[in-house]
Protein backbone atom coordinates (compact mmCIF):
# COMPACT_ATOMS: atom_id res chain seq x y z
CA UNK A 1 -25.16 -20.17 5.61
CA UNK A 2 -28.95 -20.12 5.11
CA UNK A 3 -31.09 -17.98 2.58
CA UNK A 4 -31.64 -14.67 3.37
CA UNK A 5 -27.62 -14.53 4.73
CA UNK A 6 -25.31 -12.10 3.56
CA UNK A 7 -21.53 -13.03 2.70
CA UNK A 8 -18.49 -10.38 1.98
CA UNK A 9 -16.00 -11.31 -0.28
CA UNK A 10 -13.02 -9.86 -2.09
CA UNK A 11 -12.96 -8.18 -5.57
CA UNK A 12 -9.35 -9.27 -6.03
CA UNK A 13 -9.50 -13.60 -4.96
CA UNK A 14 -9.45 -17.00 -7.38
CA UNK A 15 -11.69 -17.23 -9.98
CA UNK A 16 -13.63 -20.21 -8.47
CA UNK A 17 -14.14 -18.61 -5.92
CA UNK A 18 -15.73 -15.38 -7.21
CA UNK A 19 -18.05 -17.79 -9.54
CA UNK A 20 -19.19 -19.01 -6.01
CA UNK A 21 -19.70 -15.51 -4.98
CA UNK A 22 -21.49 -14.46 -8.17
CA UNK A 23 -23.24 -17.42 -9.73
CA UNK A 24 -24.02 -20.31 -7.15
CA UNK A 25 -24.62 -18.29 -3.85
CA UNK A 26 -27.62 -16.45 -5.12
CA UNK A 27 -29.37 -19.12 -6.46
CA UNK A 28 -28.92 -20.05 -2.66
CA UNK A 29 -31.36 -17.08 -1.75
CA UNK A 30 -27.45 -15.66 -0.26
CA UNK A 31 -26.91 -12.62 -1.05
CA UNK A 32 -23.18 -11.25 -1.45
CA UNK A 33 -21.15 -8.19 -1.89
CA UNK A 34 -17.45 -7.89 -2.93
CA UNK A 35 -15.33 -4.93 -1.62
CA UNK A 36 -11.80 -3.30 -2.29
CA UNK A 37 -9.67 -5.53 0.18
CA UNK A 38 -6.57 -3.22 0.12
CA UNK A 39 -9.24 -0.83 1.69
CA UNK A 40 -9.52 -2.70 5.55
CA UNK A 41 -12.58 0.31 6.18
CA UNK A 42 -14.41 -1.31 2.89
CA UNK A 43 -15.52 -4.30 4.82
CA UNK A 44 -16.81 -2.62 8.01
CA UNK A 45 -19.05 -0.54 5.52
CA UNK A 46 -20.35 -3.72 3.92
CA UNK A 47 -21.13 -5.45 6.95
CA UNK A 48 -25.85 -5.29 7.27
CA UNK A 49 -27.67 -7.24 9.45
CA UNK A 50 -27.63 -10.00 7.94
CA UNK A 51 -23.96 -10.16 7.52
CA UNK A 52 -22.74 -14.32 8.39
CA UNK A 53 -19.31 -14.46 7.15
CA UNK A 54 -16.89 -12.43 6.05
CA UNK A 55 -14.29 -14.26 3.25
CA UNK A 56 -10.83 -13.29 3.12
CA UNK A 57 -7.87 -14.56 0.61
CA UNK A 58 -4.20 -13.27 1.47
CA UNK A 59 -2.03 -13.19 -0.55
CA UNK A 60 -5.07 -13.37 -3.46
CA UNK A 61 -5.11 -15.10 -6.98
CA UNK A 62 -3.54 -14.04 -9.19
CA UNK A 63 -3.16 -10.02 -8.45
CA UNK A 64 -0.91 -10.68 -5.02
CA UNK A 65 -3.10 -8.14 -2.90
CA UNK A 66 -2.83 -8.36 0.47
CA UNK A 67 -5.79 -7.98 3.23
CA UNK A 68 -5.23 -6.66 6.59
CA UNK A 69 -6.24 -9.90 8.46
CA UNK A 70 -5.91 -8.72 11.89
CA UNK A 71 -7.58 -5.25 11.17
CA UNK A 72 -11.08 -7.39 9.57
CA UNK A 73 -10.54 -10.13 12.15
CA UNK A 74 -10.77 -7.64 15.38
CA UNK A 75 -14.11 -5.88 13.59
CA UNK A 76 -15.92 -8.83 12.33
CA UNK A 77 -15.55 -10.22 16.04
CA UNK A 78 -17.23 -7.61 17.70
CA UNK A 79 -19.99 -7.21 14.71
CA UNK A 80 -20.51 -11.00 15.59
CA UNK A 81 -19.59 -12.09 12.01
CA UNK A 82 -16.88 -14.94 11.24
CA UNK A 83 -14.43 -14.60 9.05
CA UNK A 84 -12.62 -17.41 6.75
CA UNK A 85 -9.20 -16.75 4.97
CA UNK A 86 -8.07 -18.67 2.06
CA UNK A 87 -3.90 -19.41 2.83
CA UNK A 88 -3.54 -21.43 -0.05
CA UNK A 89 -0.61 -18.88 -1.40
CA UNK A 90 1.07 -18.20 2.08
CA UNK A 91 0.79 -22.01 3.15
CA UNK A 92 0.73 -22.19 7.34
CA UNK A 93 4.45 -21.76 6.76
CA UNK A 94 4.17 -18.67 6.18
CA UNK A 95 1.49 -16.97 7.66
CA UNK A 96 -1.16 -17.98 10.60
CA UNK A 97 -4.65 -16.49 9.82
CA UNK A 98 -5.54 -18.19 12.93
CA UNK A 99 -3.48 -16.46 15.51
CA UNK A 100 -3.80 -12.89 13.70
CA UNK A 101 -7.82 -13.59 14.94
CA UNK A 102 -9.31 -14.84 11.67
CA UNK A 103 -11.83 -18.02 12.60
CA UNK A 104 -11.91 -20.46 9.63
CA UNK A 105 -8.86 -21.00 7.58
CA UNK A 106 -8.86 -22.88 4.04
CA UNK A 107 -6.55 -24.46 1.79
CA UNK A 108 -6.33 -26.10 -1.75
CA UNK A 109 -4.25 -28.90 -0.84
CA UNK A 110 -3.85 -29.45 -4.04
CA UNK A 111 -1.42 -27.11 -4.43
CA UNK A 112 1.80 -26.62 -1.91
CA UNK A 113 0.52 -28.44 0.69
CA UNK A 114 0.67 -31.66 -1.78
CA UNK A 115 3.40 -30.38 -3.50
CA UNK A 116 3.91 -33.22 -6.45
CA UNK A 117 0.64 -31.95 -8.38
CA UNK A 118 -1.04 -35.62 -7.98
CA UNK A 119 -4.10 -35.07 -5.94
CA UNK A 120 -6.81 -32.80 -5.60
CA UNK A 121 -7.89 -31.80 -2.07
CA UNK A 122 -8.74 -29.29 0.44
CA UNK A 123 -8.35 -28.72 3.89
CA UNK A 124 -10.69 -26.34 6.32
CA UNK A 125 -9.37 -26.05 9.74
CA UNK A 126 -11.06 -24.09 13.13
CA UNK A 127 -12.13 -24.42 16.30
CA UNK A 128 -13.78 -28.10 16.85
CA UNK A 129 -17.60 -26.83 17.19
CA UNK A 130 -17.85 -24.85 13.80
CA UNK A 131 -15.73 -27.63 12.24
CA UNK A 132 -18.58 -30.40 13.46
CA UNK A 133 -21.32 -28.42 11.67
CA UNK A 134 -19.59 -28.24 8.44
CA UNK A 135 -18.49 -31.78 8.55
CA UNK A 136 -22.07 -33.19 8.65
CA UNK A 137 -22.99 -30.78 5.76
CA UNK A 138 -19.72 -32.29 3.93
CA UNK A 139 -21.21 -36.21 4.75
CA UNK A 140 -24.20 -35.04 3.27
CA UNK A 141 -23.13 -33.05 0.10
CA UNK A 142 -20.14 -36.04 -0.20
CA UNK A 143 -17.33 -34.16 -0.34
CA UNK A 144 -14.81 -36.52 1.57
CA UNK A 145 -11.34 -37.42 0.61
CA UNK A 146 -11.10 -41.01 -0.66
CA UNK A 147 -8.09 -42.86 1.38
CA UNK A 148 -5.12 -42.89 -0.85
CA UNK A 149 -5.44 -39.37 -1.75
CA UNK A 150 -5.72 -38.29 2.19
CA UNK A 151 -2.18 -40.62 1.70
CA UNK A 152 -0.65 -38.46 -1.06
CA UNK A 153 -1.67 -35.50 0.68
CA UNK A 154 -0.14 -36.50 4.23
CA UNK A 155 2.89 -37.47 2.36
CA UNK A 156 3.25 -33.96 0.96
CA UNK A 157 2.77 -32.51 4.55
CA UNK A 158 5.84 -33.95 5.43
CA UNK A 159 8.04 -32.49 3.50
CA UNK A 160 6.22 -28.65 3.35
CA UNK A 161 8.90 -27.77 5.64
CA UNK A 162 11.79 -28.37 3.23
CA UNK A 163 10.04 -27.13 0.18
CA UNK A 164 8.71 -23.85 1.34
CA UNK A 165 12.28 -21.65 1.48
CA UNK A 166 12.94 -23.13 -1.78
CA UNK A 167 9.62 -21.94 -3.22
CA UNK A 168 9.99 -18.43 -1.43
CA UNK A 169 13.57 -18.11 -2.65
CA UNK A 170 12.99 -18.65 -6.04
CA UNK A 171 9.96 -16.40 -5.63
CA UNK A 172 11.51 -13.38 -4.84
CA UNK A 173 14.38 -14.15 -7.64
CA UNK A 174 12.09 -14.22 -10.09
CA UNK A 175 10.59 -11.12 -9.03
CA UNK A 176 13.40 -9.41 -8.73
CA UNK A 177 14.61 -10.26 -12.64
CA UNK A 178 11.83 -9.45 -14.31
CA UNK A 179 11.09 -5.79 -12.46
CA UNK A 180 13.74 -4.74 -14.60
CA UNK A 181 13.22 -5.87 -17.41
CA UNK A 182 11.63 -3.43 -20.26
CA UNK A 183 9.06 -5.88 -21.72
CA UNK A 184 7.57 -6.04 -18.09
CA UNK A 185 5.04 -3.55 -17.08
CA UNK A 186 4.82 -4.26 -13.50
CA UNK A 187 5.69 -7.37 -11.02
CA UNK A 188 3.38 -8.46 -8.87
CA UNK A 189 4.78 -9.60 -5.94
CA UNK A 190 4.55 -9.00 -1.70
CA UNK A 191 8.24 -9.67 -1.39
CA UNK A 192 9.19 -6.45 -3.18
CA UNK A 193 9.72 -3.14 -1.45
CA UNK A 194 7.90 -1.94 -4.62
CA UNK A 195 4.71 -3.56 -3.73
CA UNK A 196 2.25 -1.28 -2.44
CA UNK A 197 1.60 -3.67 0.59
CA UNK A 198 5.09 -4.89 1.45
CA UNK A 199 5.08 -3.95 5.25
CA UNK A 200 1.69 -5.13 5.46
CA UNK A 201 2.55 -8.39 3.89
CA UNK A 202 5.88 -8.71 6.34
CA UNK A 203 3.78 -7.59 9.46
CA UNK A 204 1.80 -10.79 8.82
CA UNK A 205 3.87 -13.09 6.80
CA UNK A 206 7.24 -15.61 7.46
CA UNK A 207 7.87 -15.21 4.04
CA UNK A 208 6.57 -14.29 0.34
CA UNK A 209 5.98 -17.77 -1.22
CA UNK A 210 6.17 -18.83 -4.36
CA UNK A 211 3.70 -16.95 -6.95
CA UNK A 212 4.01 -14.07 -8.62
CA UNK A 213 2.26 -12.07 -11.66
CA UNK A 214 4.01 -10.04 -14.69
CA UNK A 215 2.31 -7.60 -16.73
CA UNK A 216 3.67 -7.74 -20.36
CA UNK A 217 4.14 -4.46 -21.82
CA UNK A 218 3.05 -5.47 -25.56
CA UNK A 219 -0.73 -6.34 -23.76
CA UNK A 220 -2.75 -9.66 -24.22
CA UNK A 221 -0.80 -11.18 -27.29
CA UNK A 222 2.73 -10.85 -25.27
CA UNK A 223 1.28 -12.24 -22.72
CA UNK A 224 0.53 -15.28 -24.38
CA UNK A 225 3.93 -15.35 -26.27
CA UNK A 226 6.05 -15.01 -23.23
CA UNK A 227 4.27 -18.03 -21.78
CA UNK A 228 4.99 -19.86 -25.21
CA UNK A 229 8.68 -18.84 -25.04
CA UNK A 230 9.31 -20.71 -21.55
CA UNK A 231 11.30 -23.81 -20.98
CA UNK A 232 10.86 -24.86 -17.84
CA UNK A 233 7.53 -23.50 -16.77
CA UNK A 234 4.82 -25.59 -18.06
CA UNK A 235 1.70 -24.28 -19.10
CA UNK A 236 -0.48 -25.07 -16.68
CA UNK A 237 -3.13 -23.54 -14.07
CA UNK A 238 -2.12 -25.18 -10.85
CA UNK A 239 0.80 -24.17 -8.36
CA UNK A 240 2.93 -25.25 -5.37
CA UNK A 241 4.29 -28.17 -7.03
CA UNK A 242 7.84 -29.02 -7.16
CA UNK A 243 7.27 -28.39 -10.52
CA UNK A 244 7.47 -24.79 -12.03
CA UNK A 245 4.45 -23.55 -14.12
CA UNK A 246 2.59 -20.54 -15.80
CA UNK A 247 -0.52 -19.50 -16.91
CA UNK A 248 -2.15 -16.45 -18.52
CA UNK A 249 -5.32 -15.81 -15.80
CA UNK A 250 -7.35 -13.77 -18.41
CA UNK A 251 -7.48 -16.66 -20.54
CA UNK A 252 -8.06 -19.58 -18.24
CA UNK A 253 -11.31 -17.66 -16.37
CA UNK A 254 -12.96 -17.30 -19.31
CA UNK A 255 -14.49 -20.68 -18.62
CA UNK A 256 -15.60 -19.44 -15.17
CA UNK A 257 -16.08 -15.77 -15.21
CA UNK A 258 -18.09 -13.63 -17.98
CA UNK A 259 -15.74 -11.07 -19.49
CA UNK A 260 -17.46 -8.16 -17.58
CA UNK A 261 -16.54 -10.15 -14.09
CA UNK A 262 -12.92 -10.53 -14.88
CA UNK A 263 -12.81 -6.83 -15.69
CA UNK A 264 -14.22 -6.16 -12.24
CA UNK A 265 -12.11 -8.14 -10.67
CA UNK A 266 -8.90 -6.11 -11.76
CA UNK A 267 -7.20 -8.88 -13.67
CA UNK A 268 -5.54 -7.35 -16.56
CA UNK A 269 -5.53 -8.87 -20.19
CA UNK A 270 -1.64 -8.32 -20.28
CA UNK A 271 -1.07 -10.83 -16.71
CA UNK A 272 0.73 -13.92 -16.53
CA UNK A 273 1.23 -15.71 -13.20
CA UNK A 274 4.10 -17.69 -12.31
CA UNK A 275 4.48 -20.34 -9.71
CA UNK A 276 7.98 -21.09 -8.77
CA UNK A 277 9.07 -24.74 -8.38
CA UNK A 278 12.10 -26.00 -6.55
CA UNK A 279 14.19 -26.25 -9.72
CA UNK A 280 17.53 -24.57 -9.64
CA UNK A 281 17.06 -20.62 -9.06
CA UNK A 282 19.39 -19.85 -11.76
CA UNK A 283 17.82 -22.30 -14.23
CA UNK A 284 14.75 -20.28 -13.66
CA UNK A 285 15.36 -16.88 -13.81
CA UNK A 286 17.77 -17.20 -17.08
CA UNK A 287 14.71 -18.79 -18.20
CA UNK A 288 11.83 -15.93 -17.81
CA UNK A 289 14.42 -13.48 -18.80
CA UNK A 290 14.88 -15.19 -22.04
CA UNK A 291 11.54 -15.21 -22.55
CA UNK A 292 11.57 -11.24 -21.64
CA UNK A 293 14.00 -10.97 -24.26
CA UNK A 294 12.21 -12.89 -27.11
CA UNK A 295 8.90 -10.67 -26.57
CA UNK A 296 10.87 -7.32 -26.32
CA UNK A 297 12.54 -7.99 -29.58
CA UNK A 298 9.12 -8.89 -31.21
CA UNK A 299 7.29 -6.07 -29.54
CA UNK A 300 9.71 -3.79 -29.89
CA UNK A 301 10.03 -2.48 -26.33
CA UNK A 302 13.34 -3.68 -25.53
């Protein structure tokens, strides 16, 4: 990217990544634009002259929306424009941005592709010749790996295979508890046939993963009590770990994101996001419907 470049990104993707969008890219001389991304046609419209790359997340952070990646892939190809997809959430387990025609794909390592929560790390892979150009603007800028995290993080690799069902499965149980339960608004979640985008997300996906988002009926405060009343979800604002944690998104942005950008990016005060370890399924879901339980009582909505 170059001033005077034009980037479209999602109104529904991590919080980091929307600060890039909306603080550090126009002081860049970049200019951006963030569309609807459960609305394929909104990215077409976006696309000007200018238009370089096209930035994709699927399933996004924390709202579980899913974009049509072969749909945007097919029209930023003939408009000339790459595209990058983050996969952090779908891991390449469980879904190949790459082979559904998206150029770039990204990752946090740090999260299921490490897998023990002890390194931070990312991983960008693509064709060889747009990898080369970004690697001597990554010597420059020194963002390289040291040595024994690139260690930790190969050492996680190895054992993505075996941890993946585990996260998925306890995914989708998790989900599945708490949709019925009366001090939960809403589940977030691709693996439901409830979700707006399920056959969208199983046209393109192996499986659902691990993360999902709750709405608490009593609003911000139940939120926040229902994350207190856990046992074996830490508080924490990470994920893919063997480990099981939670977090309460409005909260944790507001060191990121003015209040005015969280509310445009659809995140509701009343969200908490869970990230499924490999602990015992049971363990799990007795746990977050305890929790339920405690926060209907004190809400009343049980």
């Amino acid at each position: 990217m170059s001033a005077g470049d034009h980037v479209i990104g999602q109104q529904s993707t991590y919080g980091g990544t929307a600060s890039v969008l909306l603080n550090l890219l126009p002081r860049l001389g970049i200019t951006t634009t963030q569309v609807d991304q459960t609305e394929p046609g909104a990215f077409e419209r976006a696309v000007t002259p200018r238009t370089r790359l096209i930035l994709l997340e699927s399933p996004s952070n924390p709202l579980l929306q899913i974009t049509d990646l072969r749909s945007i892939a097919a029209m930023a190809r003939t408009r000339g424009v790459l595209t990058l997809a983050d996969n952090t959430f779908a891991t390449p387990l469980n879904q190949r941005p790459i082979d559904l025609g998206i150029d770039l794909v990204w990752h946090s390592a740090t999260k299921y592709l490490n897998g023990h929560s002890d390194v931070s790390a990312g991983v960008l892979a693509g064709p060889a010749e747009i990898l080369n150009q970004i690697w001597d603007v990554a010597v420059l800028t020194g963002a390289v790996l040291g040595p024994f995290d690139a260690w930790l993080l190969l050492r996680g690799i190895r054992t993505l295979s075996m941890r993946m069902p585990r996260h998925d499965s306890n995914g989708q149980a998790l989900a599945e508890a708490l949709s019925e339960h009366p001090a939960v608004s809403r589940v977030h979640y691709p693996g439901l046939p409830s979700h707006p985008q399920h056959a969208l997300a199983a046209s393109q996906m192996r499986g659902f993963g691990g993360v999902l988002a709750v709405e608490l009926a009593g609003g911000y405060e139940a939120a926040d009590a229902f994350i207190g009343r856990l046992a074996h979800f830490h508080r924490s604002a990470s994920l893919g770990g063997v480990e099981s944690l939670a977090v309460h998104p409005a909260a944790m942005w507001r060191g990121m994101l003015s209040e005015q950008d969280i509310a445009a990016s659809g995140v509701p005060l009343n969200l908490v996001r869970l990230a499924a370890g490999t602990e015992d399924t049971e363990d799990l879901v007795t746990d977050v419907l305890a929790a339920a339980d405690a926060v209907a009582a004190a809400t009343g909505s049980d």
